[in-house]
C-alpha atoms as a PDB file:
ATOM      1  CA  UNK A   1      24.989 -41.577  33.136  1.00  0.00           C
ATOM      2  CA  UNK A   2      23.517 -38.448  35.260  1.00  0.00           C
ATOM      3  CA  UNK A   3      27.237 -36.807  33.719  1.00  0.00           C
ATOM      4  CA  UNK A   4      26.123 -37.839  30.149  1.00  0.00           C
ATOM      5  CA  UNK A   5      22.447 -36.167  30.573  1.00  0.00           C
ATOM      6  CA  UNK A   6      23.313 -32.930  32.501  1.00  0.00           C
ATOM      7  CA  UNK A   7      25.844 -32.569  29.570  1.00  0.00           C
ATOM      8  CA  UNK A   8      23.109 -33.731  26.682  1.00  0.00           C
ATOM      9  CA  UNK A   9      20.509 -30.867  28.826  1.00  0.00           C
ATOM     10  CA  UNK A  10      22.885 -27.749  28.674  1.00  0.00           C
ATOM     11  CA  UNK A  11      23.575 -28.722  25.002  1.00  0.00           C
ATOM     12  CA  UNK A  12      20.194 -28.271  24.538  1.00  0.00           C
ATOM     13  CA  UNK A  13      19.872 -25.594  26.886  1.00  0.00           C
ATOM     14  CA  UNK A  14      22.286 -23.741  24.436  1.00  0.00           C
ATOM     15  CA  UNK A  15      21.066 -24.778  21.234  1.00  0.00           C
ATOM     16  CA  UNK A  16      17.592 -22.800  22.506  1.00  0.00           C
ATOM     17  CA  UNK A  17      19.129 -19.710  23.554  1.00  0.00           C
ATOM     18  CA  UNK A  18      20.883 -19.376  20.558  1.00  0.00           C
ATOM     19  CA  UNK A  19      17.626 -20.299  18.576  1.00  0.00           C
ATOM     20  CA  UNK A  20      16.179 -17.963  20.847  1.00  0.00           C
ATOM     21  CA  UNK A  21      18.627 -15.083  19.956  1.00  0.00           C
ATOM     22  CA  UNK A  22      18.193 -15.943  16.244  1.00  0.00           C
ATOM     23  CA  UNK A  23      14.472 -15.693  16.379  1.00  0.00           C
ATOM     24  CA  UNK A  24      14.668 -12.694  18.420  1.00  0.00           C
ATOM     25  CA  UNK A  25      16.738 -11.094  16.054  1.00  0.00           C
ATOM     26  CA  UNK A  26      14.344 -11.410  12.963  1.00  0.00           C
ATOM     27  CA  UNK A  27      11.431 -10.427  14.577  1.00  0.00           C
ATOM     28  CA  UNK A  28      13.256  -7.214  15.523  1.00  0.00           C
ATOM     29  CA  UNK A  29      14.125  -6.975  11.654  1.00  0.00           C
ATOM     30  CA  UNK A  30      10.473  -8.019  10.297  1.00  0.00           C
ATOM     31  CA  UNK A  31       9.171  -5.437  12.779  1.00  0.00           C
ATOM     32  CA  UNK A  32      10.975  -2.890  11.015  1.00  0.00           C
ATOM     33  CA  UNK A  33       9.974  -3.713   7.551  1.00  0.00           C
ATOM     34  CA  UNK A  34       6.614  -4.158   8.862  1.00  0.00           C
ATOM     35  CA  UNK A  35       6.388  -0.501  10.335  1.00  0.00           C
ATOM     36  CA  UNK A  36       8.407   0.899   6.691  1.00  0.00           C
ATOM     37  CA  UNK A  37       5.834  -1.355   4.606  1.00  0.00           C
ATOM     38  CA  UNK A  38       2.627   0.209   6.482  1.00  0.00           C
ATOM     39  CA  UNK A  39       4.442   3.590   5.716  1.00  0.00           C
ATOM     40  CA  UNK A  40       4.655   2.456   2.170  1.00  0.00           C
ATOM     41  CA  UNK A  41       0.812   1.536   2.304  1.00  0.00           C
ATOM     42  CA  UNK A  42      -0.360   4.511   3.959  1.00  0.00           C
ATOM     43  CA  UNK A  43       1.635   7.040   1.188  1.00  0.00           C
ATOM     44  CA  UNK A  44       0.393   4.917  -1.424  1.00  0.00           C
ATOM     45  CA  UNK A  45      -3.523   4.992  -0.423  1.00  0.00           C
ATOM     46  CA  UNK A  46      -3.257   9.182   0.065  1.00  0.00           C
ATOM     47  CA  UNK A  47      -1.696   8.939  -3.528  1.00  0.00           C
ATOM     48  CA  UNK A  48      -4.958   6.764  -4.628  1.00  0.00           C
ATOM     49  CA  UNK A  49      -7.058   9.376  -3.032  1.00  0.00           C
ATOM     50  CA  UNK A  50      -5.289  12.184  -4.758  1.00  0.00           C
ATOM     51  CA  UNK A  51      -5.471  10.237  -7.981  1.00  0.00           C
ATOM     52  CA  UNK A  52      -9.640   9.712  -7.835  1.00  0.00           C
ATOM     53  CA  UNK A  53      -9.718  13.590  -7.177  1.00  0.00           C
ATOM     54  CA  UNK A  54      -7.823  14.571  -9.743  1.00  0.00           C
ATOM     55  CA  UNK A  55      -9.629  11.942 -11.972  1.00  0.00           C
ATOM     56  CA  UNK A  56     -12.634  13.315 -10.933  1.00  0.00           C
ATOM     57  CA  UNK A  57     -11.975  16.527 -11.866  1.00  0.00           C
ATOM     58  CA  UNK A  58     -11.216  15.378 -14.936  1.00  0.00           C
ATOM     59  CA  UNK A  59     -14.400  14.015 -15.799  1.00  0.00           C
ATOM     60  CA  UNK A  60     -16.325  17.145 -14.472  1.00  0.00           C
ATOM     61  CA  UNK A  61     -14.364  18.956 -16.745  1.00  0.00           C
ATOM     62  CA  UNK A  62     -14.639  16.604 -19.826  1.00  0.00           C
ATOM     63  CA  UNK A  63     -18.428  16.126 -19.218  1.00  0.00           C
ATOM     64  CA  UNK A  64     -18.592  20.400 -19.337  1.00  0.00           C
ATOM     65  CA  UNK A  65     -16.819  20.592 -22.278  1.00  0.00           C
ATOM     66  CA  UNK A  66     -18.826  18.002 -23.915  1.00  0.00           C
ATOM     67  CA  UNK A  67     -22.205  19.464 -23.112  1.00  0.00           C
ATOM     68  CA  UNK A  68     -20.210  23.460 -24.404  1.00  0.00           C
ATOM     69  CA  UNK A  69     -19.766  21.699 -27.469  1.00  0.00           C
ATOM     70  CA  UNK A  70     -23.173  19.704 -27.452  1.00  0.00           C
ATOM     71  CA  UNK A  71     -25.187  22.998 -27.249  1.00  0.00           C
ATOM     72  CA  UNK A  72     -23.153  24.824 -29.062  1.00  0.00           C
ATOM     73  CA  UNK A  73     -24.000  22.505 -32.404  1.00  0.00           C
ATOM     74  CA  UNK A  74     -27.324  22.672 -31.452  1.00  0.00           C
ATOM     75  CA  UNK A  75     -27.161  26.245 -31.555  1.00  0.00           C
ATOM     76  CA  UNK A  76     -25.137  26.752 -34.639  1.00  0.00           C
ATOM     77  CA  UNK A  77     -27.436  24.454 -36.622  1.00  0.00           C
ATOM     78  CA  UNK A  78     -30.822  25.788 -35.640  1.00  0.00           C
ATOM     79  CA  UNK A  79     -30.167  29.081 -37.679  1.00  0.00           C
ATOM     80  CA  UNK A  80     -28.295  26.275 -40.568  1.00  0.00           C
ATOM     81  CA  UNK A  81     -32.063  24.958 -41.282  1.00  0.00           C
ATOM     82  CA  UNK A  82     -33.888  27.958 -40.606  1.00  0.00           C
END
């Protein structure tokens, strides 16, 4: 009987290292896509950033144009009903 359970405990013993090993393994491999998915992130947030500049811009320029051709109408229809 002790025979039966010191055999039944290093079974077991084995079955958790290997588990061990297994687990081991993966977190070594989700570490990895971890750090290349925070890479992603970061690369993708500076493009957002870019993006809301350049938008910005955009509008500034759209918003000058607008008011050009705001006053200009103005302008060229004052002398119209004069």
């Amino acid at each position: 009987m002790l025979e039966n359970s010191l055999s039944q405990l290093e079974q077991l013993v084995s079955d958790l290292v290997q588990a061990n090993k297994a687990l081991q393994s993966a977190n070594v491999q989700l570490s990895s896509e971890l750090a290349q998915i925070k890479d992603e992130n970061e690369t993708l947030q500076l493009s957002a950033i870019e993006q809301e500049e350049l938008h910005s811009a955009t509008v500034t320029r759209i918003q000058a144009l607008v008011e050009l051709a705001t006053g200009s109408s103005t302008v060229k229809a004052s002398p119209a009903s004069i």
